[in-house]
Protein backbone atom coordinates (compact mmCIF):
# COMPACT_ATOMS: atom_id res chain seq x y z
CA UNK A 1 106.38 69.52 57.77
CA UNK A 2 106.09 73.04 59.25
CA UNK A 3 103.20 73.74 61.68
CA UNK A 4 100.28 75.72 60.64
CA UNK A 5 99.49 78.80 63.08
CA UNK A 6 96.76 81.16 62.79
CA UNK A 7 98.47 84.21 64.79
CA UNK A 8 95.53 86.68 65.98
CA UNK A 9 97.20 89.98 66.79
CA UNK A 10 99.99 92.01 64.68
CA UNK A 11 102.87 91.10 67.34
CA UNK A 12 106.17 91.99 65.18
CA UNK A 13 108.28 90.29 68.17
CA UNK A 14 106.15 86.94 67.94
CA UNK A 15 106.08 86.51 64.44
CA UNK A 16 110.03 86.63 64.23
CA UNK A 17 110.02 83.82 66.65
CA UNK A 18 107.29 81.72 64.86
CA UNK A 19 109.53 82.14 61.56
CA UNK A 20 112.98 81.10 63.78
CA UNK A 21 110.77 78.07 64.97
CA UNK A 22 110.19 77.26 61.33
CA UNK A 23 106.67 77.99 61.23
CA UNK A 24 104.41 78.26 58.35
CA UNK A 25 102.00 81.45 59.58
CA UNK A 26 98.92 83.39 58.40
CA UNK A 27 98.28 86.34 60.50
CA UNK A 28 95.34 88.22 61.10
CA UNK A 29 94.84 91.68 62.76
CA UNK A 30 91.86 94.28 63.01
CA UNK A 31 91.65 98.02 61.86
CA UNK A 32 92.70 99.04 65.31
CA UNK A 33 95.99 97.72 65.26
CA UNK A 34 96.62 99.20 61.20
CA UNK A 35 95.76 102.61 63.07
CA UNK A 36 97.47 102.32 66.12
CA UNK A 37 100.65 100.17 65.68
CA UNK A 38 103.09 100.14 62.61
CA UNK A 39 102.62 96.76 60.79
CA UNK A 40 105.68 96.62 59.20
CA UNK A 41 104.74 95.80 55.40
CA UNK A 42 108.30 93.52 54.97
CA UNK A 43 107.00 91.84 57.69
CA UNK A 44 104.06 90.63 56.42
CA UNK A 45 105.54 89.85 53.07
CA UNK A 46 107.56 86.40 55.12
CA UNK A 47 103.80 84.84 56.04
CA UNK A 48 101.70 82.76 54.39
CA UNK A 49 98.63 84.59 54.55
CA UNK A 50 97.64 88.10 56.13
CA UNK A 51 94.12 89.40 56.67
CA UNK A 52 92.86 92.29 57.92
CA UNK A 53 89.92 92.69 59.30
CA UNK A 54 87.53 95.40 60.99
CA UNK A 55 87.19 93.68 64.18
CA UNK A 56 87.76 90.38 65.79
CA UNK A 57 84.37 90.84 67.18
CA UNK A 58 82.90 90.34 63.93
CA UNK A 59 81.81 87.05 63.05
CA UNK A 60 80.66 87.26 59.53
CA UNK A 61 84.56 88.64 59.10
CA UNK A 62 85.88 85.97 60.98
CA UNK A 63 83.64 83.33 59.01
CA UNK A 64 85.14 84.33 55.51
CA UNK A 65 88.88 84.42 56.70
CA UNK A 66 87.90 80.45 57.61
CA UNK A 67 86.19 79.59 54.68
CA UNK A 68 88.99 81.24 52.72
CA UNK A 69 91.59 79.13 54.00
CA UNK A 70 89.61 75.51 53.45
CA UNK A 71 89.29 77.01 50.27
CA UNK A 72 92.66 76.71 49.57
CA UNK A 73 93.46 73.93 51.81
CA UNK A 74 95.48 75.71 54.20
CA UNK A 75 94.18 74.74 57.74
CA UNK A 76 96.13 75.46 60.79
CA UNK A 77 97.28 73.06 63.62
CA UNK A 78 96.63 76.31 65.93
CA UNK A 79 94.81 79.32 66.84
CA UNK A 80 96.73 81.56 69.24
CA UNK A 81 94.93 85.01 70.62
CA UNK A 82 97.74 87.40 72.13
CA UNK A 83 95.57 90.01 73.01
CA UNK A 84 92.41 90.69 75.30
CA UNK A 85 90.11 91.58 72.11
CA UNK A 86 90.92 88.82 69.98
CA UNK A 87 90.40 85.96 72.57
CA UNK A 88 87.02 85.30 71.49
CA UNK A 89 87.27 85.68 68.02
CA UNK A 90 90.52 83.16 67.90
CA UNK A 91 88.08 80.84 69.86
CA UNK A 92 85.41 81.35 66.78
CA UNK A 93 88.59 80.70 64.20
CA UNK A 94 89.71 77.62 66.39
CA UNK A 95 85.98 76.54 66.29
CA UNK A 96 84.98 77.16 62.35
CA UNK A 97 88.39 75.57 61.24
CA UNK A 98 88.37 72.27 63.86
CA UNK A 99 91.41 73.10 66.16
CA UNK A 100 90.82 72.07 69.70
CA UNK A 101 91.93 75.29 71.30
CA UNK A 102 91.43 77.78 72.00
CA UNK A 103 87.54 77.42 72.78
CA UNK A 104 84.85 79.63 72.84
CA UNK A 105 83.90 78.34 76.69
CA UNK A 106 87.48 78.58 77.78
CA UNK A 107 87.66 82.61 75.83
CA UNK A 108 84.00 83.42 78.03
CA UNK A 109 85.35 81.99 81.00
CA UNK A 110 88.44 84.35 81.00
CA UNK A 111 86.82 87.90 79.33
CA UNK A 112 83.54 87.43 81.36
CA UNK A 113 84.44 88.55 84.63
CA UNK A 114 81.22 87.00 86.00
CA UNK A 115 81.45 84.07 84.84
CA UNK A 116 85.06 83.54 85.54
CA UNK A 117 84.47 83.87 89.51
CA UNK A 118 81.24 81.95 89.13
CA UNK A 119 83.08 78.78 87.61
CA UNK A 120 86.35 79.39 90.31
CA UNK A 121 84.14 79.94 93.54
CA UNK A 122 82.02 76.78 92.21
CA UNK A 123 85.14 74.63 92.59
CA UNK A 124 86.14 75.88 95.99
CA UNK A 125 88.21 78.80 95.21
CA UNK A 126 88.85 81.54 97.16
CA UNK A 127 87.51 85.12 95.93
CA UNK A 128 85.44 88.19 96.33
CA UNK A 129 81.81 88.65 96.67
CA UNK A 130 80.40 90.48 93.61
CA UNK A 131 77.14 91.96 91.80
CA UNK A 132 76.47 91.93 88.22
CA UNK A 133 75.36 95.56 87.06
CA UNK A 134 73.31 96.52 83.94
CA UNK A 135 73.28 99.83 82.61
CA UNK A 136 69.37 99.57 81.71
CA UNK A 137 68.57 98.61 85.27
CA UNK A 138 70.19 101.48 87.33
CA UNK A 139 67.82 101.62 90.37
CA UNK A 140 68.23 97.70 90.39
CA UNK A 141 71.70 97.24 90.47
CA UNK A 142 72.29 100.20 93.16
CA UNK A 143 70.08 98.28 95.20
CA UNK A 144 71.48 94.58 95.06
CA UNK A 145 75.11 96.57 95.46
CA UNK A 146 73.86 98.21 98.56
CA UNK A 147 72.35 95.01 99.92
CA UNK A 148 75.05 92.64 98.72
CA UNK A 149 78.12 94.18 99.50
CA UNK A 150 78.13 97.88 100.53
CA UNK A 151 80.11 100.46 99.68
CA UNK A 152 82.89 101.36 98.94
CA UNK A 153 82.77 99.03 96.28
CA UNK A 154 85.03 98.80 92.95
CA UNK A 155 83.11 99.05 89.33
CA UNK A 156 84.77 97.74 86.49
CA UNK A 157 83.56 96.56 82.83
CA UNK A 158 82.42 92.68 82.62
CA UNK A 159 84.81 92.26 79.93
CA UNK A 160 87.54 94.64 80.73
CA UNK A 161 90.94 94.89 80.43
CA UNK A 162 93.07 95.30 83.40
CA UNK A 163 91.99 98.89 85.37
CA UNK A 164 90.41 100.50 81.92
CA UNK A 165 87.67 101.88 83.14
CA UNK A 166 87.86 100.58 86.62
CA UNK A 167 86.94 102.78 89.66
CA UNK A 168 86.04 102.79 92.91
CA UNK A 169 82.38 103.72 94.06
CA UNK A 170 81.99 105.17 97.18
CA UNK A 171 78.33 105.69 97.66
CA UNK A 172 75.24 104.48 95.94
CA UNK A 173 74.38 107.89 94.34
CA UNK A 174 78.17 107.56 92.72
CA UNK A 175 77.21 104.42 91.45
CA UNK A 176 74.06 105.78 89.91
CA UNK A 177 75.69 108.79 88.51
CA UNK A 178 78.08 106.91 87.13
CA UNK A 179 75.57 103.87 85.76
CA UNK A 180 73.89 106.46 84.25
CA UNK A 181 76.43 108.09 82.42
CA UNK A 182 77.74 104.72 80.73
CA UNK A 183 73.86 104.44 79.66
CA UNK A 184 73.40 107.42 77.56
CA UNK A 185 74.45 105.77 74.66
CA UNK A 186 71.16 103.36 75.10
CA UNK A 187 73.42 100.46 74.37
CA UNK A 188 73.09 98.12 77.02
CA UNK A 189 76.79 97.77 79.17
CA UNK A 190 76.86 94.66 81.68
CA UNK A 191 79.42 95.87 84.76
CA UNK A 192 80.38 94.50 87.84
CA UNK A 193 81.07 95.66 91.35
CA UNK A 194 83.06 93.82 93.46
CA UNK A 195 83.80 93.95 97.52
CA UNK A 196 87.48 95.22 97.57
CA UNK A 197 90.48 93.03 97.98
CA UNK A 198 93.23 94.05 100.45
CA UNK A 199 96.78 93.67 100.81
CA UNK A 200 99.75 92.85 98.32
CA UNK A 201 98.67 92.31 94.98
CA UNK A 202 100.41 89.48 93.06
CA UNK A 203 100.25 88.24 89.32
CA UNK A 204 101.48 84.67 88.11
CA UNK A 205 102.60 83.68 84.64
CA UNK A 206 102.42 80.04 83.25
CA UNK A 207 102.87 78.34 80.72
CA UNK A 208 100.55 74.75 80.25
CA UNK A 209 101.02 71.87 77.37
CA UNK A 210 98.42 69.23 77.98
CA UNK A 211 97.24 70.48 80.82
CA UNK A 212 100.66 69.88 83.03
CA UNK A 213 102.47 73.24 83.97
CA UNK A 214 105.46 74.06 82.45
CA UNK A 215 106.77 76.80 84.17
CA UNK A 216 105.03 78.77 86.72
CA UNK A 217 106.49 82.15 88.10
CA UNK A 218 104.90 84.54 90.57
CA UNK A 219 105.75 88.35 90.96
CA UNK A 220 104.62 90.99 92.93
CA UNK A 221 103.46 94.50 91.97
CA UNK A 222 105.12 97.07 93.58
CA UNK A 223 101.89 98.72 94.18
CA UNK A 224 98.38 97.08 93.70
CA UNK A 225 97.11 98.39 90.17
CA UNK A 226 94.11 100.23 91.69
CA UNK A 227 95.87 102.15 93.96
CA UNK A 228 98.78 103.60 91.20
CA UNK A 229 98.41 106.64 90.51
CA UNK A 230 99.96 108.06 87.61
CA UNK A 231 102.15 106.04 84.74
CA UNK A 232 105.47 106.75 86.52
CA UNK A 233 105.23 105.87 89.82
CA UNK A 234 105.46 102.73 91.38
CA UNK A 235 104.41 101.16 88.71
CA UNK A 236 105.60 97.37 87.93
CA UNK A 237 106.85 94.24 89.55
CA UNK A 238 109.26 91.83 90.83
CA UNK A 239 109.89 88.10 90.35
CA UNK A 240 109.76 85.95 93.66
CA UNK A 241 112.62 83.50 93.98
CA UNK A 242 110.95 80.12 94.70
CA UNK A 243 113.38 78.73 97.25
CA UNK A 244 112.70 82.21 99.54
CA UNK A 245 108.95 81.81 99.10
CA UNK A 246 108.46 78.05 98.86
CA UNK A 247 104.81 78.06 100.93
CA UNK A 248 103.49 80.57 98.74
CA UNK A 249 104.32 79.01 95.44
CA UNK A 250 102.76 75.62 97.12
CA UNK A 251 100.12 77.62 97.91
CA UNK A 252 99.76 79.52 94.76
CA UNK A 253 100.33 76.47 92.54
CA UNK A 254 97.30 74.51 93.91
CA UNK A 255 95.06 77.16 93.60
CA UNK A 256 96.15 77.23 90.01
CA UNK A 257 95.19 73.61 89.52
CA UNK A 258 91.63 74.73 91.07
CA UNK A 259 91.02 77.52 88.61
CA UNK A 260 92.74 75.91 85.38
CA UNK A 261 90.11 72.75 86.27
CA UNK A 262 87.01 75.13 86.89
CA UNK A 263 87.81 76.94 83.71
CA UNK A 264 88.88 74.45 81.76
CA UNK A 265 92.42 75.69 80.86
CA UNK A 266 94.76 72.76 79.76
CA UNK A 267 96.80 74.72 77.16
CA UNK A 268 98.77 77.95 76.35
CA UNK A 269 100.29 80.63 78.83
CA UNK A 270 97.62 82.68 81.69
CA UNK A 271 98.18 85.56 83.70
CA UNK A 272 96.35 85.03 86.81
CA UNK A 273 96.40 87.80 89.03
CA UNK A 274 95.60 87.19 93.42
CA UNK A 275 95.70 89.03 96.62
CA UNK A 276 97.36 88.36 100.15
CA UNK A 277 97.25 90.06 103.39
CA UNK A 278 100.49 90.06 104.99
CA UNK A 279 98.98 88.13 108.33
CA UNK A 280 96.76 85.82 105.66
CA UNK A 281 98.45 82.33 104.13
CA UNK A 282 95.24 82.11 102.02
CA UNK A 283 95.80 83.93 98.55
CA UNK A 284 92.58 85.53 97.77
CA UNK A 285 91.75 85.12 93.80
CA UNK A 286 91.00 88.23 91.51
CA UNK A 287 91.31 87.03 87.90
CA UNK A 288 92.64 84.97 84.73
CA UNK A 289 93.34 86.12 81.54
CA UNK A 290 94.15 83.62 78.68
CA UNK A 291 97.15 85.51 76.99
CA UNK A 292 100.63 86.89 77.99
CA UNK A 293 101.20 89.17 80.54
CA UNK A 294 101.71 92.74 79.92
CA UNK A 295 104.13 95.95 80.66
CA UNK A 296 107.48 94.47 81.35
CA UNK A 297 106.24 91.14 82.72
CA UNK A 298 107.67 88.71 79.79
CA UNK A 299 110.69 90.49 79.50
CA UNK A 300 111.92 89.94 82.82
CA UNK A 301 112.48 86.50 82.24
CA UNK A 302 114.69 87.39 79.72
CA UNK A 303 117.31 87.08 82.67
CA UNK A 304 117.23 83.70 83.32
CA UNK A 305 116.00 83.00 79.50
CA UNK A 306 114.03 83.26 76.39
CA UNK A 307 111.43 85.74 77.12
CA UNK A 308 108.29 84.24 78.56
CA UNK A 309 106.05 85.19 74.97
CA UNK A 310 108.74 83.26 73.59
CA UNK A 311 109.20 80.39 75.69
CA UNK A 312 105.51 79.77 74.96
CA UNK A 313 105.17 80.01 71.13
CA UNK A 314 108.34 77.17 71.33
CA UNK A 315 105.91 75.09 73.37
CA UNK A 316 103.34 75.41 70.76
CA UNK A 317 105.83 74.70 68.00
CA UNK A 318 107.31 72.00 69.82
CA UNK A 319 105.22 70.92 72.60
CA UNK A 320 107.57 67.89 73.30
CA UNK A 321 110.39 70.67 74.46
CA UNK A 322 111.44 70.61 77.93
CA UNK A 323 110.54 72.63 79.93
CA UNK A 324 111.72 76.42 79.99
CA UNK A 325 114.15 77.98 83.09
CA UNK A 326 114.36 74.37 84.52
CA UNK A 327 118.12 74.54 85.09
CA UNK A 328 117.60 78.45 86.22
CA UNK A 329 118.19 78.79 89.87
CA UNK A 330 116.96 82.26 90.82
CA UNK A 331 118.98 83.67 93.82
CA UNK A 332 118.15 87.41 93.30
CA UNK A 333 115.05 89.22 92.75
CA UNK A 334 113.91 90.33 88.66
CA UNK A 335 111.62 92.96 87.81
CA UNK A 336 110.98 95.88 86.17
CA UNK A 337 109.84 99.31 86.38
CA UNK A 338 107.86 102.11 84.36
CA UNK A 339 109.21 105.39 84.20
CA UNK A 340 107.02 107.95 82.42
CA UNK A 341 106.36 111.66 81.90
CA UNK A 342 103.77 112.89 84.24
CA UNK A 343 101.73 115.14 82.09
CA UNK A 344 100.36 114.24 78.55
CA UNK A 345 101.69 115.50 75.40
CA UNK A 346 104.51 115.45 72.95
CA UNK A 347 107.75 113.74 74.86
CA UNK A 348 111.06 116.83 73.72
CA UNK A 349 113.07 115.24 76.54
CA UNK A 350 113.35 111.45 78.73
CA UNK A 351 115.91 110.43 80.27
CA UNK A 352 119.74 109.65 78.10
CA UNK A 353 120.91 105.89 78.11
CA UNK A 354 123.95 107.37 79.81
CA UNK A 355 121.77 108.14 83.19
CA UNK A 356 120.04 105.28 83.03
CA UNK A 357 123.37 103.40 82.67
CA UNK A 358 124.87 104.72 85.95
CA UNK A 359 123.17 102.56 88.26
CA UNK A 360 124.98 99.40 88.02
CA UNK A 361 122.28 97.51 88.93
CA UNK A 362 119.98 97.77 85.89
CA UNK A 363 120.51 95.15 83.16
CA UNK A 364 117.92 96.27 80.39
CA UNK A 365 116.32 99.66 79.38
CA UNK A 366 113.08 99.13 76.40
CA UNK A 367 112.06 102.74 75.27
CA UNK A 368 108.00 102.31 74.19
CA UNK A 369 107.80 105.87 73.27
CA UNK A 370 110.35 108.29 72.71
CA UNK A 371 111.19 112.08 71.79
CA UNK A 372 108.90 112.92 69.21
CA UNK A 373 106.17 110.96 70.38
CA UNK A 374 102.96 111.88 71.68
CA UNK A 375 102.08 110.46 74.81
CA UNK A 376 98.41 110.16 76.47
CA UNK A 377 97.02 110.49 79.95
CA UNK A 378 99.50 108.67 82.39
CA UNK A 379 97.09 106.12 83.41
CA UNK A 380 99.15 102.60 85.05
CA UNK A 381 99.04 100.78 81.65
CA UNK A 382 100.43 103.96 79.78
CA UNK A 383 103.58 102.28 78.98
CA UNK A 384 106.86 104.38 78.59
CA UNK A 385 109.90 103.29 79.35
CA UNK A 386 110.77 100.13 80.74
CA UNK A 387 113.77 99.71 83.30
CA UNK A 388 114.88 96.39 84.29
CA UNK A 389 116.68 95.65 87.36
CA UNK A 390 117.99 93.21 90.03
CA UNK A 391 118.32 93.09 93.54
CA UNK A 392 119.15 91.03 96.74
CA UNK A 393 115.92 90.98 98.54
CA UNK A 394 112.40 92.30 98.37
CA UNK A 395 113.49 95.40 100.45
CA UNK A 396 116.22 96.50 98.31
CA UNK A 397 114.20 96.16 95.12
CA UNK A 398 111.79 98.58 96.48
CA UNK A 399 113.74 100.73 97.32
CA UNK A 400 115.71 100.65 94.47
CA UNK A 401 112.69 101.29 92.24
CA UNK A 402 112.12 104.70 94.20
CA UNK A 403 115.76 105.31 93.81
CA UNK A 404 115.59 104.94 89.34
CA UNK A 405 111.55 107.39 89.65
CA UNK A 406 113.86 109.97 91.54
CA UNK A 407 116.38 110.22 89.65
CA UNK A 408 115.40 109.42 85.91
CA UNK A 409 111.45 110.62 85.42
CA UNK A 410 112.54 114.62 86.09
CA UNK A 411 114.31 114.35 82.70
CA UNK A 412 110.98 113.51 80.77
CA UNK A 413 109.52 116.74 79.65
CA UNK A 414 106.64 117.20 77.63
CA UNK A 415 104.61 120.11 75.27
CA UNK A 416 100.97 120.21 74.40
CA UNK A 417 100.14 118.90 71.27
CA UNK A 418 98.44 121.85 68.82
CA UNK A 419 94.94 121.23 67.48
């Protein structure tokens, strides 16, 4: 009998793999994604159920998409989130309709920035001092910030998303200012600040069935997120061979086993993101999320394998599979880059596959936008084109990322957009 999924996100490349699994899937996605991405109507035609829905935040919504499927008998084996916004709805869903996971604790423990380095720095974990903020207590929170940790400091939402509306404060009247201005609205926004980390800035992506790890890979951005720039720039990350960095994946994995305990993680794939000073052994935690990676992160894996999205949706299918990349032995360094216009606007011109194709080194271009698209502020998760590439060491990889920004983001051009 096929599993039941309950797929929370329109994900066009994850549904194709759910159907070559054999799956039996009902998909639901908000009004956000119908605006924003093209759901492809064929598509949805191959599932067993599609809903759509305002907002995976609403739980009245949520409520009649469960009751509608014990209605008809149709309940699913699992819920899986694959995006930030729908982690705590999927754990409502899991929760209404008796799946195990995901679970409302595990989907506050990993949007709730506070309460994520609570539950880690409870069970011995390494990470940085931080204040909760509240935009209704301004003169409050500039004082505890000032007292606790100083300034500079950086500010970011409880419940972000990566650097959306992250910033550095350098001053406590910045940190009013700014408190203030996110207050207008008279809604009530809980932020953080946090002492800044230092050094190289690392993410790892796993995969857990039954709380044992299934595969576990650690790359490292070229440049830590806070300090990119613009879109184009330095902007991405490279896969760590295990045999040349065998103390920190030790390292790295035990810390893992610290956090997935404190949290209570035992199933699905996370994207934990640390620091390291050069001169430090100790990696330095920043945070977890409960979904895949993004940017170019799952497809790099493509070169040893299935992509990593993919090599976790078999696990859920098939949790019994072995284990994924087990027979890969990775010699070279993986990773990708983001090459990208650097002014907003409607894209006339990017770079030809011929260009692209002349460095002998790259072994997969994904275009996200293209000519005739319009393209926003260049902020680091304003994803454009994706270059994949290979090299020998760390060094070279580098360096060979400057080399492809040179050479290929000159031939992006864009025009304002009228009106």
């Amino acid at each position: 009998m096929s599993m039941k999924i309950l797929v929370c996100r329109w994900d066009p490349y994850i549904l194709a793999a759910l159907r070559e699994e054999g799956a039996d899937v009902a998909l639901l996605y908000d009004s956000f994604e119908a605006a924003h991405f093209h759901v492809d109507e064929d598509v949805l035609k191959t599932l067993s159920y599609v809903f759509r829905i305002n907002s995976f935040d609403d739980m009245d919504e949520l409520a009649q998409v469960a009751t509608q499927l014990e209605t008809d008998g149709w309940i699913p084996e699992r819920v899986v989130s694959l995006s930030e916004f729908s982690q705590f709805g999927a754990g409502y869903l899991a929760q209404l309709l008796g799946c195990a996971h995901p679970s409302l604790e595990i989907a506050l423990r990993t949007r709730d920035k506070r309460a994520m380095k609570r539950a880690v720095r409870s069970a011995g974990v390494a990470c940085t001092d931080f204040v909760s903020l509240r935009t209704s207590e301004v003169e409050e929170s500039v004082r505890r910030t000032t007292a606790e940790l100083g300034f500079p400091v950086v500010v970011k939402p409880a419940a972000g998303l990566g650097t959306l509306n992250t910033s550095w404060v350098h001053s406590e009247n910045e940190l009013r200012v700014l408190l203030e201005a996110l207050g207008k609205d008279g809604v009530e926004h809980f932020m953080m600040a946090e002492r800044p980390l230092y050094g190289d800035e690392f993410h790892v992506d796993a995969i857990w069935v039954d709380g044992e790890c299934k595969t576990l890979g650690i790359m490292r951005y070229l440049r830590p997120r806070l300090a990119i720039e613009t879109a184009g720039k330095s902007n991405g990350s490279v896969l760590l061979p295990r045999d040349q960095w065998p103390e920190l994946y030790a390292d790295v994995e035990a810390m893992h086993l610290q956090v997935n305990e404190a949290l209570g993680i035992r199933e699905g794939i996370t994207h934990l993101e640390f620091f390291k000073a050069p001169d430090e052994r100790q990696p330095i935690f920043s945070e977890i999320a409960s979904r895949p990676g993004s940017g170019g992160i799952p497809t790099t894996y493509r070169a040893i394998g299935d992509d990593l999205r993919i090599a976790w949706i078999k696990s859920v299918v098939d949790p019994e599979r072995p284990a994924p990349y087990a027979d890969a032995e990775i010699k070279r360094y993986l990773g990708w880059v983001n090459l990208a216009p650097a002014a907003q606007g409607r894209i006339v011109a990017e770079p030809a596959q011929e260009e692209i194709e002349a460095f002998d080194y790259v072994w997969q271009v994904i275009r996200l936008h293209g000519v005739g698209d319009e393209y926003g502020d260049p902020l680091p998760s304003s994803w454009c084109l994706h270059v994949f590439y290979e090299a020998h060491s760390l060094e070279q990889f580098e360096a060979r990322g400057r080399e492809l920004e040179k050479a290929l983001n000159g031939s992006f051009r864009t025009e304002p957009v009228n009106g």
